[in-house]
PDB file of N, CA and C in Angstrom:
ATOM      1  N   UNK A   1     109.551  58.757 106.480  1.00  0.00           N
ATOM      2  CA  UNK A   1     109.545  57.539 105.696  1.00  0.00           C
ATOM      3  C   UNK A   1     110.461  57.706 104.488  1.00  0.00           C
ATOM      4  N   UNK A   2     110.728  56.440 104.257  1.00  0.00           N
ATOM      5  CA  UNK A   2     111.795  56.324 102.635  1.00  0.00           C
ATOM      6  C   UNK A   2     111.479  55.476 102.063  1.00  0.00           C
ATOM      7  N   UNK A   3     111.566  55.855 100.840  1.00  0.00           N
ATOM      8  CA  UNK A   3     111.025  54.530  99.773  1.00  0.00           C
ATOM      9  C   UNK A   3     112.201  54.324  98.802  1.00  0.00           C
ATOM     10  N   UNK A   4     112.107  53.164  98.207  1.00  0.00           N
ATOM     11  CA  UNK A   4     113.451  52.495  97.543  1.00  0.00           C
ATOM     12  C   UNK A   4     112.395  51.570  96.379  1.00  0.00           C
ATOM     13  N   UNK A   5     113.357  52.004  94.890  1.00  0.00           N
ATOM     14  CA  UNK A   5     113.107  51.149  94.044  1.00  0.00           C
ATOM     15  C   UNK A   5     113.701  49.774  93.979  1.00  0.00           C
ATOM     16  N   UNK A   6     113.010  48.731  93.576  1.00  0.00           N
ATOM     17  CA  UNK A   6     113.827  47.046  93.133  1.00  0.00           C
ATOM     18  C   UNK A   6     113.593  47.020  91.945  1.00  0.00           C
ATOM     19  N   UNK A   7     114.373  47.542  90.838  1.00  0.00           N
ATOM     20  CA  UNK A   7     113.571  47.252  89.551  1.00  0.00           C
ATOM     21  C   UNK A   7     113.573  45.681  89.151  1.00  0.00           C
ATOM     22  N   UNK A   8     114.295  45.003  89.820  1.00  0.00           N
ATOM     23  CA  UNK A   8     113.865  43.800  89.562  1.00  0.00           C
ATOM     24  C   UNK A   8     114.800  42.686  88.696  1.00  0.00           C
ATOM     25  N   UNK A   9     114.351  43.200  87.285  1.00  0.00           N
ATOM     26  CA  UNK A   9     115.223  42.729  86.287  1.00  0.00           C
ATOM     27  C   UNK A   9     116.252  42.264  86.235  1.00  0.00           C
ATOM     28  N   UNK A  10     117.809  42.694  86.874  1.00  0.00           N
ATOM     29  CA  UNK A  10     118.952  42.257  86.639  1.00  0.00           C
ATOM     30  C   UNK A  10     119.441  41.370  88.089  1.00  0.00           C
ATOM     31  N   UNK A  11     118.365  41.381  89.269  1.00  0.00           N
ATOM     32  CA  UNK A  11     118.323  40.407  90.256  1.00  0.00           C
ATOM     33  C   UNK A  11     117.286  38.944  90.340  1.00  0.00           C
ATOM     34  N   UNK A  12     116.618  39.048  89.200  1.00  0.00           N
ATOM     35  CA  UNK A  12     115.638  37.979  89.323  1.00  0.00           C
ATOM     36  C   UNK A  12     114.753  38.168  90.111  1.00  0.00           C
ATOM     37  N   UNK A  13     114.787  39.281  90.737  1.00  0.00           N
ATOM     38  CA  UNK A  13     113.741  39.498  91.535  1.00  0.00           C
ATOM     39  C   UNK A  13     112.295  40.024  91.248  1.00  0.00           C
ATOM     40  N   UNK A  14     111.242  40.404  91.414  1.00  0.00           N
ATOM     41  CA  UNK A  14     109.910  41.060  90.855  1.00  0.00           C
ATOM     42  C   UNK A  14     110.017  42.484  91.545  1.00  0.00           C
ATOM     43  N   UNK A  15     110.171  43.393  90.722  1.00  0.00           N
ATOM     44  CA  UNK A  15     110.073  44.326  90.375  1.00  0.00           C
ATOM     45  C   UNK A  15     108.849  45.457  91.678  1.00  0.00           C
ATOM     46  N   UNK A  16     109.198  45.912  92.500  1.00  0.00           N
ATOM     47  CA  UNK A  16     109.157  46.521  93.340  1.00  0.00           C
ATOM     48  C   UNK A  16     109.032  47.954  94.319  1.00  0.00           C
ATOM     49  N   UNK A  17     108.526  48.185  94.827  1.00  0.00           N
ATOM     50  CA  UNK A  17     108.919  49.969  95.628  1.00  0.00           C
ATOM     51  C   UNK A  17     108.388  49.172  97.596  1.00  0.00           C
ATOM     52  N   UNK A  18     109.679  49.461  98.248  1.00  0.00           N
ATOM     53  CA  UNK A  18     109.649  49.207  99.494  1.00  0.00           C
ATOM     54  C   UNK A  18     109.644  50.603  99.848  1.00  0.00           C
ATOM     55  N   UNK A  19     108.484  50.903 101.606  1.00  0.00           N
ATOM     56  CA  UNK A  19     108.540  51.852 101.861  1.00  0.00           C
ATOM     57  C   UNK A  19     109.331  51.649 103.232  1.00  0.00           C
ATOM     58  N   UNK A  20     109.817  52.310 103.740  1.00  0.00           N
ATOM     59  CA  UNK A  20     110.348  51.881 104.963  1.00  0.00           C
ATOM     60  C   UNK A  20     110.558  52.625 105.963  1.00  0.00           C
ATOM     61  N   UNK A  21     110.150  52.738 107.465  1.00  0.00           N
ATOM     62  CA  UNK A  21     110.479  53.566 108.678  1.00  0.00           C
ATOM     63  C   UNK A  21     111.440  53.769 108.667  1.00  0.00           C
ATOM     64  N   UNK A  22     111.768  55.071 109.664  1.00  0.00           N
ATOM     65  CA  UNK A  22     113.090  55.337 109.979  1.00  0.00           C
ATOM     66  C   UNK A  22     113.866  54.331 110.624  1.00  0.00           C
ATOM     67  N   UNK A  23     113.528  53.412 111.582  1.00  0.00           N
ATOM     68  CA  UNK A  23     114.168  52.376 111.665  1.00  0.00           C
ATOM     69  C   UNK A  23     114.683  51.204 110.609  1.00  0.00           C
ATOM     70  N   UNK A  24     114.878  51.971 109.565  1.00  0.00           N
ATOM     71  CA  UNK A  24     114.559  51.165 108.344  1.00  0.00           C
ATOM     72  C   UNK A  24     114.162  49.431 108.081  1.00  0.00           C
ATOM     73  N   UNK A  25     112.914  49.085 108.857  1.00  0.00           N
ATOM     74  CA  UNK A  25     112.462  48.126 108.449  1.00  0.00           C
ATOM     75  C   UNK A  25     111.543  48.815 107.498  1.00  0.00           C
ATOM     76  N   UNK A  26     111.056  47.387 107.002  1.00  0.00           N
ATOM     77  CA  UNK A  26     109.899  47.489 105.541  1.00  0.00           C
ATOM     78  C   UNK A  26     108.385  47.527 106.173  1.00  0.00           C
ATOM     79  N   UNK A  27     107.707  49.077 106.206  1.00  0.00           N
ATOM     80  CA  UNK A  27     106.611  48.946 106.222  1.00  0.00           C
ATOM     81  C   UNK A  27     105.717  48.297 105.194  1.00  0.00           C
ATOM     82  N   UNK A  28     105.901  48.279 103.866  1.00  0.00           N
ATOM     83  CA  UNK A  28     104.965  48.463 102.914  1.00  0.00           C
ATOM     84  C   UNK A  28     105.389  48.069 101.762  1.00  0.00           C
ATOM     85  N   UNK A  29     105.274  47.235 100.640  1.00  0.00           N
ATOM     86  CA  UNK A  29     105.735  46.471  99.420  1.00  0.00           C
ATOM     87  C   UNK A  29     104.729  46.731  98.663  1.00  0.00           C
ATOM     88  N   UNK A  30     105.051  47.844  97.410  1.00  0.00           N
ATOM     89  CA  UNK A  30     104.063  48.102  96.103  1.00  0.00           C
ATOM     90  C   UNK A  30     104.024  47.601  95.471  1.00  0.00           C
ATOM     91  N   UNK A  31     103.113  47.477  94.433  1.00  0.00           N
ATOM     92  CA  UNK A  31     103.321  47.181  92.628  1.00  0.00           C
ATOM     93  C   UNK A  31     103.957  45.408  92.591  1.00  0.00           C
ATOM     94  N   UNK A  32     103.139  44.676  93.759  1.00  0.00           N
ATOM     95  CA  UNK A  32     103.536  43.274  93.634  1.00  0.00           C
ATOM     96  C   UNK A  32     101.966  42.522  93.702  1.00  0.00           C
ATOM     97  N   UNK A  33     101.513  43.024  93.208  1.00  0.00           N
ATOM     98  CA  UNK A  33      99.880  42.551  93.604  1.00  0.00           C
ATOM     99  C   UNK A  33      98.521  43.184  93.150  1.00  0.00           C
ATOM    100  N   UNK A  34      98.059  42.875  92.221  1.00  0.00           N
ATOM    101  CA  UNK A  34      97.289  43.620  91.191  1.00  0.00           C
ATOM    102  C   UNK A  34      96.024  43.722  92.095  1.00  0.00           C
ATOM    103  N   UNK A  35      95.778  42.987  93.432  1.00  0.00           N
ATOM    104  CA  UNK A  35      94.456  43.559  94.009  1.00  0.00           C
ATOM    105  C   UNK A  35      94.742  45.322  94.953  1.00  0.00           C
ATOM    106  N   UNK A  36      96.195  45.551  94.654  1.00  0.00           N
ATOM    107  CA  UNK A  36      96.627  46.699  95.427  1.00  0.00           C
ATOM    108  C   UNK A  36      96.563  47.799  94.786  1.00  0.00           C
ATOM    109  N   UNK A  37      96.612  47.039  92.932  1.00  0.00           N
ATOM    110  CA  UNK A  37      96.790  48.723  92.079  1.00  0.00           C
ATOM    111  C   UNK A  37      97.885  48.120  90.990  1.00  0.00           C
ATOM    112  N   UNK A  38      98.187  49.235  90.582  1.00  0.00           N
ATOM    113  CA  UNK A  38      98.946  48.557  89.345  1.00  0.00           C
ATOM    114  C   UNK A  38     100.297  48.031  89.873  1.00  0.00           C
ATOM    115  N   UNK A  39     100.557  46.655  88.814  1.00  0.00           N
ATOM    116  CA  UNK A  39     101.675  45.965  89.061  1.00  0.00           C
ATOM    117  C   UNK A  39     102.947  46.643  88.492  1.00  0.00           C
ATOM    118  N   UNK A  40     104.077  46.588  88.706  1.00  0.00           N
ATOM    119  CA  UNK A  40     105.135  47.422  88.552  1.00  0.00           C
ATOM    120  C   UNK A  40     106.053  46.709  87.245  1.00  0.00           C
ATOM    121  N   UNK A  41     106.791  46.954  86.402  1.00  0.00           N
ATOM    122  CA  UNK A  41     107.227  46.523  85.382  1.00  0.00           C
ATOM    123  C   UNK A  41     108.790  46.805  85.197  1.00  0.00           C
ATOM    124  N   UNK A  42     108.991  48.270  85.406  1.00  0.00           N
ATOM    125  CA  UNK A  42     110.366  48.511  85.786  1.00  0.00           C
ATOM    126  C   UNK A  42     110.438  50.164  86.548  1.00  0.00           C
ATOM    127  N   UNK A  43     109.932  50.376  87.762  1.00  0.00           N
ATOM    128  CA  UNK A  43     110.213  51.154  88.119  1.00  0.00           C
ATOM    129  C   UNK A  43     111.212  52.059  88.560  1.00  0.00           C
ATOM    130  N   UNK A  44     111.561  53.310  88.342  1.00  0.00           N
ATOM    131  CA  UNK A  44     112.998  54.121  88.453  1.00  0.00           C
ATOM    132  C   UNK A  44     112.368  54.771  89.675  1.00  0.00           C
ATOM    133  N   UNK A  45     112.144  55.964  89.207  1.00  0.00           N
ATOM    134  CA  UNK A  45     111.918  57.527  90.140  1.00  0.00           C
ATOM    135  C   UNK A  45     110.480  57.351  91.187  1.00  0.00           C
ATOM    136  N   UNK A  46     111.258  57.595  92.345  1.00  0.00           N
ATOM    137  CA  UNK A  46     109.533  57.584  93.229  1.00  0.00           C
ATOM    138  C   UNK A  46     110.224  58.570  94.220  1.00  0.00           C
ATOM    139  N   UNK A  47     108.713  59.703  94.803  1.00  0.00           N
ATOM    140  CA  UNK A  47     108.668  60.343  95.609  1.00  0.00           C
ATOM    141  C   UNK A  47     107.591  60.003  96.750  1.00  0.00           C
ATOM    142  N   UNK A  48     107.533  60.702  97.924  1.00  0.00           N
ATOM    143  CA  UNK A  48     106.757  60.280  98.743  1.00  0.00           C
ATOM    144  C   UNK A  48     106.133  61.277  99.202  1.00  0.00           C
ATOM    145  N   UNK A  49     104.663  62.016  99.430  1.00  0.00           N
ATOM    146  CA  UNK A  49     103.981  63.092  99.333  1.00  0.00           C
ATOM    147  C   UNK A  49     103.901  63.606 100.972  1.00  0.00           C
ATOM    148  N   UNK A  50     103.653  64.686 101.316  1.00  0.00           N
ATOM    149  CA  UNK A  50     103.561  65.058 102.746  1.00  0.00           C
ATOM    150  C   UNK A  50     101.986  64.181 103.248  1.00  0.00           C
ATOM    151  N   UNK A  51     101.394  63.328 102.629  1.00  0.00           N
ATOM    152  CA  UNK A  51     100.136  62.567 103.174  1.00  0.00           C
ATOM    153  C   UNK A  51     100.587  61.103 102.829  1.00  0.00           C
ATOM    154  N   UNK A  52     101.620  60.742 102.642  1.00  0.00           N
ATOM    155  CA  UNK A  52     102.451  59.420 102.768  1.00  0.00           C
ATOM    156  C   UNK A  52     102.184  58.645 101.642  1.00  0.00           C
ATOM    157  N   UNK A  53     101.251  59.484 100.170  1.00  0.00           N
ATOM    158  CA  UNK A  53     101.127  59.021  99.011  1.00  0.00           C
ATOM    159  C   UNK A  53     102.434  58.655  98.162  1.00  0.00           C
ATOM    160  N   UNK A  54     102.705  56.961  97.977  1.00  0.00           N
ATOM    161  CA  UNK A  54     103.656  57.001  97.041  1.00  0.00           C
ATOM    162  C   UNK A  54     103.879  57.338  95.223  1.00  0.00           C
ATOM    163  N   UNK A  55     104.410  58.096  94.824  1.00  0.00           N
ATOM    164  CA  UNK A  55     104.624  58.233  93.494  1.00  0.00           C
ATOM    165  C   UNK A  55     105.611  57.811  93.091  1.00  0.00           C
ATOM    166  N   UNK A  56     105.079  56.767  91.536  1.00  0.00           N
ATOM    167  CA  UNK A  56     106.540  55.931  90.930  1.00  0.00           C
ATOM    168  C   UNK A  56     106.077  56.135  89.168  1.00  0.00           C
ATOM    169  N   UNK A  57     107.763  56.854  88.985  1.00  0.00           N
ATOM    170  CA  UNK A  57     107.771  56.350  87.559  1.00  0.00           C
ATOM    171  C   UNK A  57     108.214  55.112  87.027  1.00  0.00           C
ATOM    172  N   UNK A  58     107.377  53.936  86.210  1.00  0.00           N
ATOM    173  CA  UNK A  58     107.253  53.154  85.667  1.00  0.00           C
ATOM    174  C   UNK A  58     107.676  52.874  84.579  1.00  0.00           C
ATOM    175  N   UNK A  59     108.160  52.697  83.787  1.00  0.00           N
ATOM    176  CA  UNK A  59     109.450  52.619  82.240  1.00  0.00           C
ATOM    177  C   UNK A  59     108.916  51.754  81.223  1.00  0.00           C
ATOM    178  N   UNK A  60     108.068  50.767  82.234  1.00  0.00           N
ATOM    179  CA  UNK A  60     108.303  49.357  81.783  1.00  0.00           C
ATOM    180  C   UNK A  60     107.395  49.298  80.177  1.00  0.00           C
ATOM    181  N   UNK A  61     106.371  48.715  80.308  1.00  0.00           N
ATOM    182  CA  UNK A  61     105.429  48.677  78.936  1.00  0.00           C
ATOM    183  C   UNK A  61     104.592  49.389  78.831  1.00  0.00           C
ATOM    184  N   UNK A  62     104.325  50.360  79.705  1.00  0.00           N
ATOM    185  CA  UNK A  62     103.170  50.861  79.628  1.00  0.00           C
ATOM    186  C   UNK A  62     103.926  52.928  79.884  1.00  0.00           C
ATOM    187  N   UNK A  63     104.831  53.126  80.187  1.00  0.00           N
ATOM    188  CA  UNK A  63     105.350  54.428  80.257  1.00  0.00           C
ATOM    189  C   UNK A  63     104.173  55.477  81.406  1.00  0.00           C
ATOM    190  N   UNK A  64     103.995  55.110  82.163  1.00  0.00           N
ATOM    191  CA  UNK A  64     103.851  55.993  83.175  1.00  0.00           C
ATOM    192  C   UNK A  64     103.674  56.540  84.617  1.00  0.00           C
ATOM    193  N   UNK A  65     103.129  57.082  85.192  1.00  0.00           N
ATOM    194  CA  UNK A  65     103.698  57.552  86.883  1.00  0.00           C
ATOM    195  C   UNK A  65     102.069  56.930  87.628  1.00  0.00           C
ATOM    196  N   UNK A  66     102.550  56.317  88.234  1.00  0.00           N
ATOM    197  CA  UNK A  66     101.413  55.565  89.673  1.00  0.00           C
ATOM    198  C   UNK A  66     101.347  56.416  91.005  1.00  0.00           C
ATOM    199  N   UNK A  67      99.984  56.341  91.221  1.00  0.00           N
ATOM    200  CA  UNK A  67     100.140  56.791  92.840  1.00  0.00           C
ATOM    201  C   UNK A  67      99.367  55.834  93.738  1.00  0.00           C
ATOM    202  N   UNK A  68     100.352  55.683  94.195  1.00  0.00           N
ATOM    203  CA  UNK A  68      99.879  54.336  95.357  1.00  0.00           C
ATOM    204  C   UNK A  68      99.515  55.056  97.272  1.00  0.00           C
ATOM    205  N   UNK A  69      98.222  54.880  97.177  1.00  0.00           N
ATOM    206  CA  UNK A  69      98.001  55.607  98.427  1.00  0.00           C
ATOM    207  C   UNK A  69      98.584  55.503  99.753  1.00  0.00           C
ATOM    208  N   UNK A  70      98.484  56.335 100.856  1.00  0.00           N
ATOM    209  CA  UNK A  70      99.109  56.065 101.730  1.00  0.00           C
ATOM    210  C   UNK A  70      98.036  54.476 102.862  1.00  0.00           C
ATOM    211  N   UNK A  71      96.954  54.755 102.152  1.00  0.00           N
ATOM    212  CA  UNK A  71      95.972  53.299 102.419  1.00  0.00           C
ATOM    213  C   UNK A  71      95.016  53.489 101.330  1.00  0.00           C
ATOM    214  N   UNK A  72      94.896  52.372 101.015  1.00  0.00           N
ATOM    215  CA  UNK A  72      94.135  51.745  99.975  1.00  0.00           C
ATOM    216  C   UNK A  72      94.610  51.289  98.451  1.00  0.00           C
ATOM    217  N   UNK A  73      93.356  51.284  97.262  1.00  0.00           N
ATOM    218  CA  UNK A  73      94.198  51.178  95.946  1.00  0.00           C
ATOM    219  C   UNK A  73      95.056  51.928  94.980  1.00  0.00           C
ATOM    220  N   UNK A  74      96.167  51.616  94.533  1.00  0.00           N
ATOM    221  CA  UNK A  74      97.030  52.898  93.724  1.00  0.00           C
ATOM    222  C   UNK A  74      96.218  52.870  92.827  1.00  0.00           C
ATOM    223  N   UNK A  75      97.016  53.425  91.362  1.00  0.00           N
ATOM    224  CA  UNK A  75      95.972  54.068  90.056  1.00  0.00           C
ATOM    225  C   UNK A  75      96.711  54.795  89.632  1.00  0.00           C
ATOM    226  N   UNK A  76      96.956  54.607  88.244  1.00  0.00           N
ATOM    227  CA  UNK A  76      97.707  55.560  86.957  1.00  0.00           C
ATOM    228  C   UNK A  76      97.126  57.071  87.096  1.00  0.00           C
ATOM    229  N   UNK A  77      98.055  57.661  87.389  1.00  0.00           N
ATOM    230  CA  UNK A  77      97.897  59.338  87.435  1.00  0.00           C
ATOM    231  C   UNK A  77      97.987  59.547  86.109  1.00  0.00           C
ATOM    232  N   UNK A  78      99.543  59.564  85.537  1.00  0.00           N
ATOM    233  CA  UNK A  78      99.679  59.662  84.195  1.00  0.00           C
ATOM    234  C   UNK A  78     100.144  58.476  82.763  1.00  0.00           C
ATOM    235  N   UNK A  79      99.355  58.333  82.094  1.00  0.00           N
ATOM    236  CA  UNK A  79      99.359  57.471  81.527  1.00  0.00           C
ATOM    237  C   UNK A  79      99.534  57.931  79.910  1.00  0.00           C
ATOM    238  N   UNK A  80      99.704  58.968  79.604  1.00  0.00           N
ATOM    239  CA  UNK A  80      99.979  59.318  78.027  1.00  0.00           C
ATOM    240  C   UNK A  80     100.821  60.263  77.963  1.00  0.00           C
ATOM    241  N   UNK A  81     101.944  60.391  76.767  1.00  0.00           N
ATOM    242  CA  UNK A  81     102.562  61.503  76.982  1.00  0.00           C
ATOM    243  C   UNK A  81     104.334  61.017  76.871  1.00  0.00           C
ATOM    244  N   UNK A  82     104.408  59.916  77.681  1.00  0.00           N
ATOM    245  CA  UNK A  82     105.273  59.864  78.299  1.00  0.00           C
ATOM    246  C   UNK A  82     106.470  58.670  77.687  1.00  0.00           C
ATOM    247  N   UNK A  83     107.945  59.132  77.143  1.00  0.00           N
ATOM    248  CA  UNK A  83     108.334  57.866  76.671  1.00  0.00           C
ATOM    249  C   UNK A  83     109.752  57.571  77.551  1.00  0.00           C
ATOM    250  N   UNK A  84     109.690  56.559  78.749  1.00  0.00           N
ATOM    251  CA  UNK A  84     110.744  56.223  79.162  1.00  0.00           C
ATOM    252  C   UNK A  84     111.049  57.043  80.385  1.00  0.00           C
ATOM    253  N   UNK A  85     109.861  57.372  81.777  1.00  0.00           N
ATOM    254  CA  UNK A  85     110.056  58.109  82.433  1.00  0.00           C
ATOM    255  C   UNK A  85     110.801  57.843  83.874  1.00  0.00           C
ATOM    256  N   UNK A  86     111.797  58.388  84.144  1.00  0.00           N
ATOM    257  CA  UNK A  86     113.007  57.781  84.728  1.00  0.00           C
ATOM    258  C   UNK A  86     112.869  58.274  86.363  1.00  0.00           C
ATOM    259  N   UNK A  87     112.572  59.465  86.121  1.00  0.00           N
ATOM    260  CA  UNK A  87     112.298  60.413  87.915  1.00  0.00           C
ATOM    261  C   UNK A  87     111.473  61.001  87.926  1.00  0.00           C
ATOM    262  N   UNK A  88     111.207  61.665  88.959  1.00  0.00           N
ATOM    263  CA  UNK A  88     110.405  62.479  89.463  1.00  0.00           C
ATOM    264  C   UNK A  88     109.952  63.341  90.716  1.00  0.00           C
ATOM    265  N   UNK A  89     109.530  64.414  91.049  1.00  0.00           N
ATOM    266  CA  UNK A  89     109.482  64.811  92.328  1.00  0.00           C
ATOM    267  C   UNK A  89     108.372  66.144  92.349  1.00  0.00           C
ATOM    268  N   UNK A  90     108.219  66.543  93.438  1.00  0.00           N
ATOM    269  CA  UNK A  90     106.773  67.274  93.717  1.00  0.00           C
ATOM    270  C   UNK A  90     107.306  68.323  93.934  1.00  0.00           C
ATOM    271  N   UNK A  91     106.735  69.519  93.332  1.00  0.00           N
ATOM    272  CA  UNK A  91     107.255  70.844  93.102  1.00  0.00           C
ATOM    273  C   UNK A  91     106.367  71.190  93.998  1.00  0.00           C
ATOM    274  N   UNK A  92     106.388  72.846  94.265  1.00  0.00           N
ATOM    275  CA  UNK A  92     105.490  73.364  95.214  1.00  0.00           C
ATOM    276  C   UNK A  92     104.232  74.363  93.882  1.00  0.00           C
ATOM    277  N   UNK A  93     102.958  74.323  94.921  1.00  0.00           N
ATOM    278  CA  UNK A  93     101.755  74.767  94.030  1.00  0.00           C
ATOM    279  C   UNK A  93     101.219  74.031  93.765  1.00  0.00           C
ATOM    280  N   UNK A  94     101.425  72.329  94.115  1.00  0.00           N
ATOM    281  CA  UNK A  94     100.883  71.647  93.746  1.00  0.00           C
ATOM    282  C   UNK A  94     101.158  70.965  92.197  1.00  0.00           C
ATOM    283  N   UNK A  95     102.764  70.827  91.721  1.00  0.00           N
ATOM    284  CA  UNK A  95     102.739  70.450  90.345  1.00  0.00           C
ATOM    285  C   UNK A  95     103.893  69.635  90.779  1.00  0.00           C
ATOM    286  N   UNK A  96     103.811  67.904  89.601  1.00  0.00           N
ATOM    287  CA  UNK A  96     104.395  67.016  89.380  1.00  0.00           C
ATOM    288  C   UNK A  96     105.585  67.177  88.551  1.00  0.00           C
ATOM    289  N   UNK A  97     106.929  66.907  88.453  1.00  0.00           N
ATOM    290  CA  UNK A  97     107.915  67.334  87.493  1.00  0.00           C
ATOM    291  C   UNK A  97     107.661  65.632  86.945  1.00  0.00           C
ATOM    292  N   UNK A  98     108.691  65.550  85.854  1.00  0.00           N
ATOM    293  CA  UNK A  98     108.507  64.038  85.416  1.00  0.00           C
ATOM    294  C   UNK A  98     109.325  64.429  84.537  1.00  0.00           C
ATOM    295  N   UNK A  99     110.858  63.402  84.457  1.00  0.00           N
ATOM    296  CA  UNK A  99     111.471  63.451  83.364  1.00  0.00           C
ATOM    297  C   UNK A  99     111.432  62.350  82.418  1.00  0.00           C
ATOM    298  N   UNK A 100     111.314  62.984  81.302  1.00  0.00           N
ATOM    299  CA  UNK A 100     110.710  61.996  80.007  1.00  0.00           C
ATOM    300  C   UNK A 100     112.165  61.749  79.632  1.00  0.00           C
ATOM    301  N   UNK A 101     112.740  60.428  79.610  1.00  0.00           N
ATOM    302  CA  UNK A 101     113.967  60.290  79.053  1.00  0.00           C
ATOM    303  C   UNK A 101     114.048  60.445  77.482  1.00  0.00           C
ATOM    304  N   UNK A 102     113.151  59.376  77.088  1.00  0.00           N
ATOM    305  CA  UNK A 102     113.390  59.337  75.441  1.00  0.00           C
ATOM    306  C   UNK A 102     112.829  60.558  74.755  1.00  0.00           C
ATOM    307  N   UNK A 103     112.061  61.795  75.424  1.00  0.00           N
ATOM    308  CA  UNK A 103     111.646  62.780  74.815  1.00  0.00           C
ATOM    309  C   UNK A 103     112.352  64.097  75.058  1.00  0.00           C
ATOM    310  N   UNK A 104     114.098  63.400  75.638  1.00  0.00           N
ATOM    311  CA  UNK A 104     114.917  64.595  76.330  1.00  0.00           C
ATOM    312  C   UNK A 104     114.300  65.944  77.041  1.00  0.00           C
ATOM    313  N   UNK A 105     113.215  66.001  77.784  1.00  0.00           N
ATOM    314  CA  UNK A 105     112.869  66.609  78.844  1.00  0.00           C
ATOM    315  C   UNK A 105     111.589  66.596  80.185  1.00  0.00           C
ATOM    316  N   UNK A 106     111.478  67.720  80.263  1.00  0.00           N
ATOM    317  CA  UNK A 106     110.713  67.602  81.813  1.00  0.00           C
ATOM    318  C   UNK A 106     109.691  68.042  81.864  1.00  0.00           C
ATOM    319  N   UNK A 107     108.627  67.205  81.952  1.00  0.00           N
ATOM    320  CA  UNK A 107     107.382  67.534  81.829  1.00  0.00           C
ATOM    321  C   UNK A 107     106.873  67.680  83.301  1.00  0.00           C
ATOM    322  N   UNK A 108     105.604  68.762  83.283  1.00  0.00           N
ATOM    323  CA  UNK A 108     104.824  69.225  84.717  1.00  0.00           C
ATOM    324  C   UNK A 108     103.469  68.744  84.590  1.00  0.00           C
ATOM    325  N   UNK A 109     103.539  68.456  85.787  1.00  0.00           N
ATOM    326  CA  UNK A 109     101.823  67.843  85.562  1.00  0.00           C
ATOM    327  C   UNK A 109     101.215  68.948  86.871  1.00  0.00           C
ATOM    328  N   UNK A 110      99.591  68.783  86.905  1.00  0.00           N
ATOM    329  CA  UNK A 110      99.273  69.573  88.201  1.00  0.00           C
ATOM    330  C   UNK A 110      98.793  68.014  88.717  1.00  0.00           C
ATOM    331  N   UNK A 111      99.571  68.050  90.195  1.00  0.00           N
ATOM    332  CA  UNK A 111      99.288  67.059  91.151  1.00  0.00           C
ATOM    333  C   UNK A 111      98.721  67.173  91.353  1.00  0.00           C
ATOM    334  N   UNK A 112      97.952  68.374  92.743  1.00  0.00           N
ATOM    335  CA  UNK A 112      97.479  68.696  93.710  1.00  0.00           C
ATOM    336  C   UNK A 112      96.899  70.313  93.125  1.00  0.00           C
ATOM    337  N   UNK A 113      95.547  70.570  93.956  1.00  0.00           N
ATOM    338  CA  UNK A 113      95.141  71.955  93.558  1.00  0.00           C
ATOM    339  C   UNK A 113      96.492  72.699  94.730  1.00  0.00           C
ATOM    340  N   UNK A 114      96.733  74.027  94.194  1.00  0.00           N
ATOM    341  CA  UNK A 114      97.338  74.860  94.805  1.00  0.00           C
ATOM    342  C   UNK A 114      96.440  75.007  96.653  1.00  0.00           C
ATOM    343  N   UNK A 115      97.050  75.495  97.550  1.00  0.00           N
ATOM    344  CA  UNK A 115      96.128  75.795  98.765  1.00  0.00           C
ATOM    345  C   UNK A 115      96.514  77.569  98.532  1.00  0.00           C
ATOM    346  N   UNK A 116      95.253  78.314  99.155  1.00  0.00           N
ATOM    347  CA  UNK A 116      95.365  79.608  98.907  1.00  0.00           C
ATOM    348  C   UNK A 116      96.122  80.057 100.673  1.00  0.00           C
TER     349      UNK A 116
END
């Protein structure tokens, strides 16, 4: 699977994360529907987890990273900390990278417990 940001803004469009098969049609449309999880504002950086969990950094008013399940409701992972977070991607051990733009660097979060 691949996922793609729409931030929205400079197309008139609402602000977005499409997931999409390898055939690249659109399985799946995030962050457009507040009964799904949080609504999206200006999303940059998203990764996609080996259990098909989407992760998006969010910029917009609220500064932080969503995880939108591979079924059911998403939910603010990280929500403090963070000013202007642009990317992101899943390290191994189970830890989140996250680059803080306006705080010129890269913060780690623990995603996932480590597996022994």
């Amino acid at each position: 699977m691949m996922a793609v940001s729409e931030r929205g803004n400079e197309t008139g469009r609402v602000p977005c994360i499409k997931v999409l098969e390898p055939g690249w049609n659109t399985i799946r449309v995030l962050g457009v529907c507040a009964g799904m999880g949080p609504v999206l504002v200006c999303p940059w950086g998203i990764c996609i987890d080996s259990d098909g969990n989407v992760l998006v950094a969010d910029w917009g008013e609220h500064h932080r990273v969503l995880l939108f399940p591979a079924r059911g409701v998403g939910w603010p992972i990280v929500t403090h900390g963070l000013s202007s977070p642009r990317g992101l991607t899943l390290l191994p051990e189970g830890h989140l990278a996250v680059s803080d733009s306006m705080h010129h660097c890269i913060k780690i979060y623990q995603y996932k417990a480590a597996h022994d």
